[in-house]
C-alpha atoms as a PDB file:
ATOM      1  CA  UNK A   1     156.927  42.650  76.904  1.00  0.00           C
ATOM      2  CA  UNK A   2     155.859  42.910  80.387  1.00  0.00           C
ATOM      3  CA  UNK A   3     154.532  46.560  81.388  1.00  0.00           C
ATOM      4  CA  UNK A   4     157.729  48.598  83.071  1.00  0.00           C
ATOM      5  CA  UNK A   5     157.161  50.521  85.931  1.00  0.00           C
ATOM      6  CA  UNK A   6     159.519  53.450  87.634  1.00  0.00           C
ATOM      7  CA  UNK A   7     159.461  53.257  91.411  1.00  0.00           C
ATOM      8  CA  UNK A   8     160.947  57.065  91.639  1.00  0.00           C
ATOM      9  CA  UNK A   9     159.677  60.395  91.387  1.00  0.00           C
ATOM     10  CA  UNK A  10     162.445  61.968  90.372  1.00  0.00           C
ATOM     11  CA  UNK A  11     161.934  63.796  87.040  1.00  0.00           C
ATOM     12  CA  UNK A  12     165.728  63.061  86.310  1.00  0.00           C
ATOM     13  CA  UNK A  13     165.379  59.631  86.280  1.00  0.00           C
ATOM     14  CA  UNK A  14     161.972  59.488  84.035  1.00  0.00           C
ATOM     15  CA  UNK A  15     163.933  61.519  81.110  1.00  0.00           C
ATOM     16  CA  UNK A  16     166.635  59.124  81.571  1.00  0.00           C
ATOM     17  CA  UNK A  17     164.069  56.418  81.504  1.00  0.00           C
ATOM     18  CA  UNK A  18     162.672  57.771  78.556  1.00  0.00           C
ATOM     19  CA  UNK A  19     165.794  57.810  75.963  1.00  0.00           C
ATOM     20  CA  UNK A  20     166.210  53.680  76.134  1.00  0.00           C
ATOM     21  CA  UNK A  21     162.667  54.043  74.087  1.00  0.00           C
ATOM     22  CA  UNK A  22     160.809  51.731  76.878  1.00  0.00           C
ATOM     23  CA  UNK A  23     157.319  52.268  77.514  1.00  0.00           C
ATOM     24  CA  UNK A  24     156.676  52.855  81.175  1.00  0.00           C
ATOM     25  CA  UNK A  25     154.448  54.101  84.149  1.00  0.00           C
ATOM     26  CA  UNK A  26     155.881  56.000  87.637  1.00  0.00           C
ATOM     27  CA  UNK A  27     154.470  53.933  90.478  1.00  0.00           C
ATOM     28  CA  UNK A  28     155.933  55.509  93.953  1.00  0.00           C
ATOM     29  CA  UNK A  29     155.017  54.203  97.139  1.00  0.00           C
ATOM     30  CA  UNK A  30     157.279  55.567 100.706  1.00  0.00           C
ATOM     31  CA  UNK A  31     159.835  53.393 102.255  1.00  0.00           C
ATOM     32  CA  UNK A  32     161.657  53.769 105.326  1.00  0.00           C
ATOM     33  CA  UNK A  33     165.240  55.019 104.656  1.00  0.00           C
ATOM     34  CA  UNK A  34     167.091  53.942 108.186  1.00  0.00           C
ATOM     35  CA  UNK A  35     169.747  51.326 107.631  1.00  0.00           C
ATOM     36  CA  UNK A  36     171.916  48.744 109.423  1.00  0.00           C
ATOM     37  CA  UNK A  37     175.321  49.979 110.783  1.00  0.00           C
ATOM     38  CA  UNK A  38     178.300  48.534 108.062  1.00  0.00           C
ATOM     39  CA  UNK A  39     177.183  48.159 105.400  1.00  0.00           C
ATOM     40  CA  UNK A  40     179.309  49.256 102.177  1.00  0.00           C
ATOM     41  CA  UNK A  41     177.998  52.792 100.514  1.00  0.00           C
ATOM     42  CA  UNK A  42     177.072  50.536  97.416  1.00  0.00           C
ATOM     43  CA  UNK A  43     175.226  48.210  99.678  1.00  0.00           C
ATOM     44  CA  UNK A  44     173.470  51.092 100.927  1.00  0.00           C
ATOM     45  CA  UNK A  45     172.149  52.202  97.828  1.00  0.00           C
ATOM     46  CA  UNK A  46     171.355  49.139  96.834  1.00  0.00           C
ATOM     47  CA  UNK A  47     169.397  48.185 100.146  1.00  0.00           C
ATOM     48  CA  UNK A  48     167.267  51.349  99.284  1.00  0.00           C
ATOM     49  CA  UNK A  49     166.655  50.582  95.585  1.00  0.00           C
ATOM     50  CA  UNK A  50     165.075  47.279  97.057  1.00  0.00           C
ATOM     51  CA  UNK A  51     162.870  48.696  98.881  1.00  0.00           C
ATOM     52  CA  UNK A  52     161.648  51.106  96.702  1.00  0.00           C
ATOM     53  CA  UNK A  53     160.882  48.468  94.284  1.00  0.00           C
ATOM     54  CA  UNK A  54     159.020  46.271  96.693  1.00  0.00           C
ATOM     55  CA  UNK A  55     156.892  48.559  97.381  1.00  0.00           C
ATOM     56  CA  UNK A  56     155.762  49.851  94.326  1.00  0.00           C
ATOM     57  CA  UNK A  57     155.939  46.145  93.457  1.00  0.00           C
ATOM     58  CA  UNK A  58     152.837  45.244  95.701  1.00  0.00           C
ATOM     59  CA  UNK A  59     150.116  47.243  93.678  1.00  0.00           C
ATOM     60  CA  UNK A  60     151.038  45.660  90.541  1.00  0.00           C
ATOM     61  CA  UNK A  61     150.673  41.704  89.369  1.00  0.00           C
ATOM     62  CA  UNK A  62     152.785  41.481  86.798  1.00  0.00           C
ATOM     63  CA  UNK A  63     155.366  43.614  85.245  1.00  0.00           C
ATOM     64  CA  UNK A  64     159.241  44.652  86.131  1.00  0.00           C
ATOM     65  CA  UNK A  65     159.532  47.756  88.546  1.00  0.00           C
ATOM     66  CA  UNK A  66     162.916  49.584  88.787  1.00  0.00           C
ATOM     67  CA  UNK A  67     164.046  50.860  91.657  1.00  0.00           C
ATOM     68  CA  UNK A  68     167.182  53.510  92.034  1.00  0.00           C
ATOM     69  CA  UNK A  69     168.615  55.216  94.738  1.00  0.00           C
ATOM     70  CA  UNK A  70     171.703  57.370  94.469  1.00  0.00           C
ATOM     71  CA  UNK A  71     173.821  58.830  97.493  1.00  0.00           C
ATOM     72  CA  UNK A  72     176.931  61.002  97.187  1.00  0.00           C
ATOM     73  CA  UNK A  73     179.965  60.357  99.412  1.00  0.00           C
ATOM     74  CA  UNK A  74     182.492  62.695 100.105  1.00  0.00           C
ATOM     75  CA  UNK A  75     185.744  61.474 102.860  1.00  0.00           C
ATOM     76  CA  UNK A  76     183.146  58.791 104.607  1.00  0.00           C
ATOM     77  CA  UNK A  77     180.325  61.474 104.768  1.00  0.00           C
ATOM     78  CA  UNK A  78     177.442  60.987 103.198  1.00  0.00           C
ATOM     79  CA  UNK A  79     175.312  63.834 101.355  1.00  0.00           C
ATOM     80  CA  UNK A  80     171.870  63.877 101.211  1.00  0.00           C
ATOM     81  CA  UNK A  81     169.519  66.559  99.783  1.00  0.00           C
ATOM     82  CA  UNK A  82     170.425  70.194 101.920  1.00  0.00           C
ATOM     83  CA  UNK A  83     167.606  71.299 104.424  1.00  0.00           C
ATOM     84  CA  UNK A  84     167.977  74.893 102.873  1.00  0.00           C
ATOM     85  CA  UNK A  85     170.134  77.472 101.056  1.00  0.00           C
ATOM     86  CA  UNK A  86     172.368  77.587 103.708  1.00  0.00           C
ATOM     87  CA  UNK A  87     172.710  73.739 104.742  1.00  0.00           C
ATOM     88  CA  UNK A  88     173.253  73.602 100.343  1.00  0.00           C
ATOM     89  CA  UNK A  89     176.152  76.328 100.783  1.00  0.00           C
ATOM     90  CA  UNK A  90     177.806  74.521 103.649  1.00  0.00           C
ATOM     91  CA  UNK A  91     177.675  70.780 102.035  1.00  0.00           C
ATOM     92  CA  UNK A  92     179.376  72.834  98.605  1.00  0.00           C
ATOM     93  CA  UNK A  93     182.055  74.225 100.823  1.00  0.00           C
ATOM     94  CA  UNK A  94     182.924  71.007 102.135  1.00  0.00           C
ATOM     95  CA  UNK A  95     182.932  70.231  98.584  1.00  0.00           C
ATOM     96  CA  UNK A  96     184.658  71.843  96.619  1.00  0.00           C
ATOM     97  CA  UNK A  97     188.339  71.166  95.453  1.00  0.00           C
ATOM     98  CA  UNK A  98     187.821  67.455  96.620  1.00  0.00           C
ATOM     99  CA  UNK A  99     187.480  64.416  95.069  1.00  0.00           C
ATOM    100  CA  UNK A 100     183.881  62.467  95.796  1.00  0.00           C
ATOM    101  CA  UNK A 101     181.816  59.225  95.020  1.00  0.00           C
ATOM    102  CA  UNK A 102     178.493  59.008  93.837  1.00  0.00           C
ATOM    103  CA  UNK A 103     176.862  55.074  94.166  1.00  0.00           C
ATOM    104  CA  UNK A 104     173.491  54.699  92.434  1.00  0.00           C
ATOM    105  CA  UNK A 105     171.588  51.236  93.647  1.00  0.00           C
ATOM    106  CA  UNK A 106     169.693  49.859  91.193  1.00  0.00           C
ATOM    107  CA  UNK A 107     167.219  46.996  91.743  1.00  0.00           C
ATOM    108  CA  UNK A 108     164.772  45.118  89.041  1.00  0.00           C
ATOM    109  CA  UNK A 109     161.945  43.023  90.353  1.00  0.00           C
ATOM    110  CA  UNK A 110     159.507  40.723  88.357  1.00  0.00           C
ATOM    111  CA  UNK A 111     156.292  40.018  89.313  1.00  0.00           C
ATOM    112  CA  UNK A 112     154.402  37.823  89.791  1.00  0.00           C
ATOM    113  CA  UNK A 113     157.951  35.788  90.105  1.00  0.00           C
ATOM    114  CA  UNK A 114     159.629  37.700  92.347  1.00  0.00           C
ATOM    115  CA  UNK A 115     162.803  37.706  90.912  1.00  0.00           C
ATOM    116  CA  UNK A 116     164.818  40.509  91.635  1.00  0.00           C
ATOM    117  CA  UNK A 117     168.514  41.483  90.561  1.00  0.00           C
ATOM    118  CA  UNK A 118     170.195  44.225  91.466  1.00  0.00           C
ATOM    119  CA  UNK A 119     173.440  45.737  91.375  1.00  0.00           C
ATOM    120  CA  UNK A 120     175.328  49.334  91.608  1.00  0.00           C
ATOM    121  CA  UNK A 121     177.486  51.977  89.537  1.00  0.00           C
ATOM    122  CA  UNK A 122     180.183  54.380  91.228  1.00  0.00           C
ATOM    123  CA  UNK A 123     181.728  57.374  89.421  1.00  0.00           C
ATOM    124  CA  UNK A 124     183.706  59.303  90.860  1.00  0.00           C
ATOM    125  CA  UNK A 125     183.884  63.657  90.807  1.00  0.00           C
ATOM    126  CA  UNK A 126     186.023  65.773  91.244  1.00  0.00           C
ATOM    127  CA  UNK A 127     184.642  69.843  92.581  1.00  0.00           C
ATOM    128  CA  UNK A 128     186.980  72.320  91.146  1.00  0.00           C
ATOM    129  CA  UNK A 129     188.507  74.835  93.644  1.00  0.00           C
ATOM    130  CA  UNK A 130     185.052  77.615  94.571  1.00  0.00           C
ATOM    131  CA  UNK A 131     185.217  80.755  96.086  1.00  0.00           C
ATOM    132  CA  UNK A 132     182.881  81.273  98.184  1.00  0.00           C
ATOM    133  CA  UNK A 133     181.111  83.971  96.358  1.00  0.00           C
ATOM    134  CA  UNK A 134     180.955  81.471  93.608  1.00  0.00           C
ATOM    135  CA  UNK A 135     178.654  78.783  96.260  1.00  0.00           C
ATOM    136  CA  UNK A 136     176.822  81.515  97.216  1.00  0.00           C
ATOM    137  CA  UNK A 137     175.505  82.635  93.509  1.00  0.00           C
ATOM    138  CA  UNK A 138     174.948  78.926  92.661  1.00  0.00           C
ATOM    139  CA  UNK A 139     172.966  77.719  96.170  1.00  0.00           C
ATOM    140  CA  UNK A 140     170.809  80.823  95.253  1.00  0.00           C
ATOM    141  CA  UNK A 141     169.738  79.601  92.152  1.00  0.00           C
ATOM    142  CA  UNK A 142     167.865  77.110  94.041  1.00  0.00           C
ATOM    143  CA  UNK A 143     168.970  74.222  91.375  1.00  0.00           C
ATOM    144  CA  UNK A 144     170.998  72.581  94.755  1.00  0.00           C
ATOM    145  CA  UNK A 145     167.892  71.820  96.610  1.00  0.00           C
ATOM    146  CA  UNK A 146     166.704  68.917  95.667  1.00  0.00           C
ATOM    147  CA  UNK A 147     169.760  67.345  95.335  1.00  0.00           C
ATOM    148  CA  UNK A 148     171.753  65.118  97.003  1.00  0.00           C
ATOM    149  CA  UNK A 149     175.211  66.651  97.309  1.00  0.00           C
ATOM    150  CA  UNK A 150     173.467  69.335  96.335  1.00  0.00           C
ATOM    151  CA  UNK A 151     174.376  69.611  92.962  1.00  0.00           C
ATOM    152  CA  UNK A 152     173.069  69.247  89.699  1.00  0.00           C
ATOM    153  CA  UNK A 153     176.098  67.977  87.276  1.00  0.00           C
ATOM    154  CA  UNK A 154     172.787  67.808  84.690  1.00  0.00           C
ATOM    155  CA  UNK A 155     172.282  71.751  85.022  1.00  0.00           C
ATOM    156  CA  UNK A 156     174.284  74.595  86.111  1.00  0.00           C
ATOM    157  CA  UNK A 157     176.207  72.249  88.374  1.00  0.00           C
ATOM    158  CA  UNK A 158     178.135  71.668  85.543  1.00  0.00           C
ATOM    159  CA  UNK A 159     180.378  74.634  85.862  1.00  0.00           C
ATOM    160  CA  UNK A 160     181.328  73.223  89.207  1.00  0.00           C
ATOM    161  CA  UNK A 161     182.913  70.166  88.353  1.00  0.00           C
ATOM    162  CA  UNK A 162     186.612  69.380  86.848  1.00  0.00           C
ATOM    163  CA  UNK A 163     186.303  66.148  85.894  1.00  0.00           C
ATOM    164  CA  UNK A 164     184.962  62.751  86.409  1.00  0.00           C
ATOM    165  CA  UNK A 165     185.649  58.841  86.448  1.00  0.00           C
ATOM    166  CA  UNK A 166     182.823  56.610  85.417  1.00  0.00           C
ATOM    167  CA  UNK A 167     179.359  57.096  84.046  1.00  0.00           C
ATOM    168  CA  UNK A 168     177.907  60.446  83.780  1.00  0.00           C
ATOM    169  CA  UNK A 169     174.114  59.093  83.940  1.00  0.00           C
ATOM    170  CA  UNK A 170     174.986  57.550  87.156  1.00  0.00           C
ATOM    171  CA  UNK A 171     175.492  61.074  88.939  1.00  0.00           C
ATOM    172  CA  UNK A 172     172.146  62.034  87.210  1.00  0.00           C
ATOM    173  CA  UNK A 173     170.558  59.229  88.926  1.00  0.00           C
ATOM    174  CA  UNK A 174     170.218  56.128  86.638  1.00  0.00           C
ATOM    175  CA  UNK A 175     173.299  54.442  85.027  1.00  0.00           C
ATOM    176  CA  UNK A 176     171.675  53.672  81.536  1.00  0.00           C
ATOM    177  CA  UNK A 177     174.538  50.813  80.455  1.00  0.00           C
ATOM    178  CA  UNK A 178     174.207  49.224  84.288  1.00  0.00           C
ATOM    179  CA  UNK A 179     170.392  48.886  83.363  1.00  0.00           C
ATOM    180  CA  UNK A 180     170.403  47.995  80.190  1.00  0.00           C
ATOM    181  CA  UNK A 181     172.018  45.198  81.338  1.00  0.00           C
ATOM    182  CA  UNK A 182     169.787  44.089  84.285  1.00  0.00           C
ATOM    183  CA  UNK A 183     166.740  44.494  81.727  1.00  0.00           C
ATOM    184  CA  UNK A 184     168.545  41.711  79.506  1.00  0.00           C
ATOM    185  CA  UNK A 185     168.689  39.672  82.528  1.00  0.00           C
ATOM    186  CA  UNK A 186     164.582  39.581  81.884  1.00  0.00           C
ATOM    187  CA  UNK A 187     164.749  39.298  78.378  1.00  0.00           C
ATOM    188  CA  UNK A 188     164.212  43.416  77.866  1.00  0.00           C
ATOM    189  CA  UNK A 189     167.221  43.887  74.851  1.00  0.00           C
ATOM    190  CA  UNK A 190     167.082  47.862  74.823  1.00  0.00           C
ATOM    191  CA  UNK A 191     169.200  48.031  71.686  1.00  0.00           C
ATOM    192  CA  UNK A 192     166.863  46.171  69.729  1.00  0.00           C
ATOM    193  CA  UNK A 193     163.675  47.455  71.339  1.00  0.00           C
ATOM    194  CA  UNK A 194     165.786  51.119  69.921  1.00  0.00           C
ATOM    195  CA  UNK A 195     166.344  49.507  66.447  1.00  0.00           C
ATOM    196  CA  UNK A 196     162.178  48.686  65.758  1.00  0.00           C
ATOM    197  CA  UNK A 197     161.445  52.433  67.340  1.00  0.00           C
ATOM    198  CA  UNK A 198     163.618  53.781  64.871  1.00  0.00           C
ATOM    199  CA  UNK A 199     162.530  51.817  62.111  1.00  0.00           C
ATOM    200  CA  UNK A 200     159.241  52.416  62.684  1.00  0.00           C
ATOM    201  CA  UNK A 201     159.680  56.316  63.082  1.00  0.00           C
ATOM    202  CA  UNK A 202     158.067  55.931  67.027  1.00  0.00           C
ATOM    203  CA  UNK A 203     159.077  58.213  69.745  1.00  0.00           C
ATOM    204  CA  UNK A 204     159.935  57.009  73.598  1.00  0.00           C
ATOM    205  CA  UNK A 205     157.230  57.805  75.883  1.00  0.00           C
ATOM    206  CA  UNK A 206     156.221  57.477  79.165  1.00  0.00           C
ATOM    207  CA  UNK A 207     152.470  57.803  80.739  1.00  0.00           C
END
């Protein structure tokens, strides 16, 4: 199998990563983030997992490289990680009690062929009803901070949330069954890849 590499540095992502049982590196290299007026939220995340691929794509020569970017959307607004305690309390407010959508881009590049597909999941949460006593004690805990939507539905985040429609990995940051099925696009079958792990009593790792 070709080597795998992880264009993200998000620790999330690399457990994630780690329970298909597929031997990878993390290769991060910085993008630019601005994008063209109109296009769709799933477009946009898409359009960023691209680039994040490319360019951890250059310093390799063969191999596939994943990219992932995830953005949380809330009434046409779109959440991004809070500047601060209080910039997390504010985005919570706005928040909670409300329905919101959370699009995860995901893009797989080959090299040296250059083929790259790529695609996007959607789930959607739904923010029980908060005081605001309740945001306060949870933006101090500091888990909202490097979040976008600052929220963790992973950690104590969960206590925040009433339900939601879709996959759960995908508000974590990578929908597993999205890229599962990319990866058989390139001939990477994770269930069987699972089944010799198994059999063979090995562990997933990363390095």
């Amino acid at each position: 199998m070709l080597p795998v590499y992880l264009a993200s540095a998000s620790p999330r992502r690399e457990r994630l990563l780690n329970q298909l049982g597929i031997p990878f590196s993390i290769l991060v290299r910085p993008v630019e983030e601005s994008l063209s007026e109109g296009l769709s939220f799933g477009r946009q995340a898409e359009v960023l997992a691209e680039r994040k691929a490319k360019a951890a794509a250059r310093e390799v020569s063969e191999g596939l490289v994943i990219g992932a970017d995830t953005i949380v959307v809330c009434r046409g607004r779109i959440l991004g990680k809070p500047a601060g305690t209080e910039d997390a309390e504010k985005m919570l407010s706005f928040l909670q009690g409300k329905e919101h959508d959370v699009y995860t881009g995901l893009a797989v590049l080959q090299k040296p062929s250059l083929r790259m597909v790529t695609a996007h999941a959607r789930t959607k949460v739904k923010f029980k009803p908060l005081t605001p006593e309740q945001i306060r004690r949870y933006a101090a805990t500091g888990e909202p901070l490097d979040k976008a939507g600052a929220y963790a539905i992973q950690g104590l985040g969960a206590v925040l949330i009433e339900s939601i429609e879709g996959c759960y990995f995908n508000v974590v940051g990578l929908p597993l069954a999205l890229l599962a099925e990319i990866l058989l696009e390139f001939g990477v079958d994770v269930l069987e890849m699972g089944r010799k792990l198994v059999g063979a009593g090995s562990v997933p790792f990363n390095h």
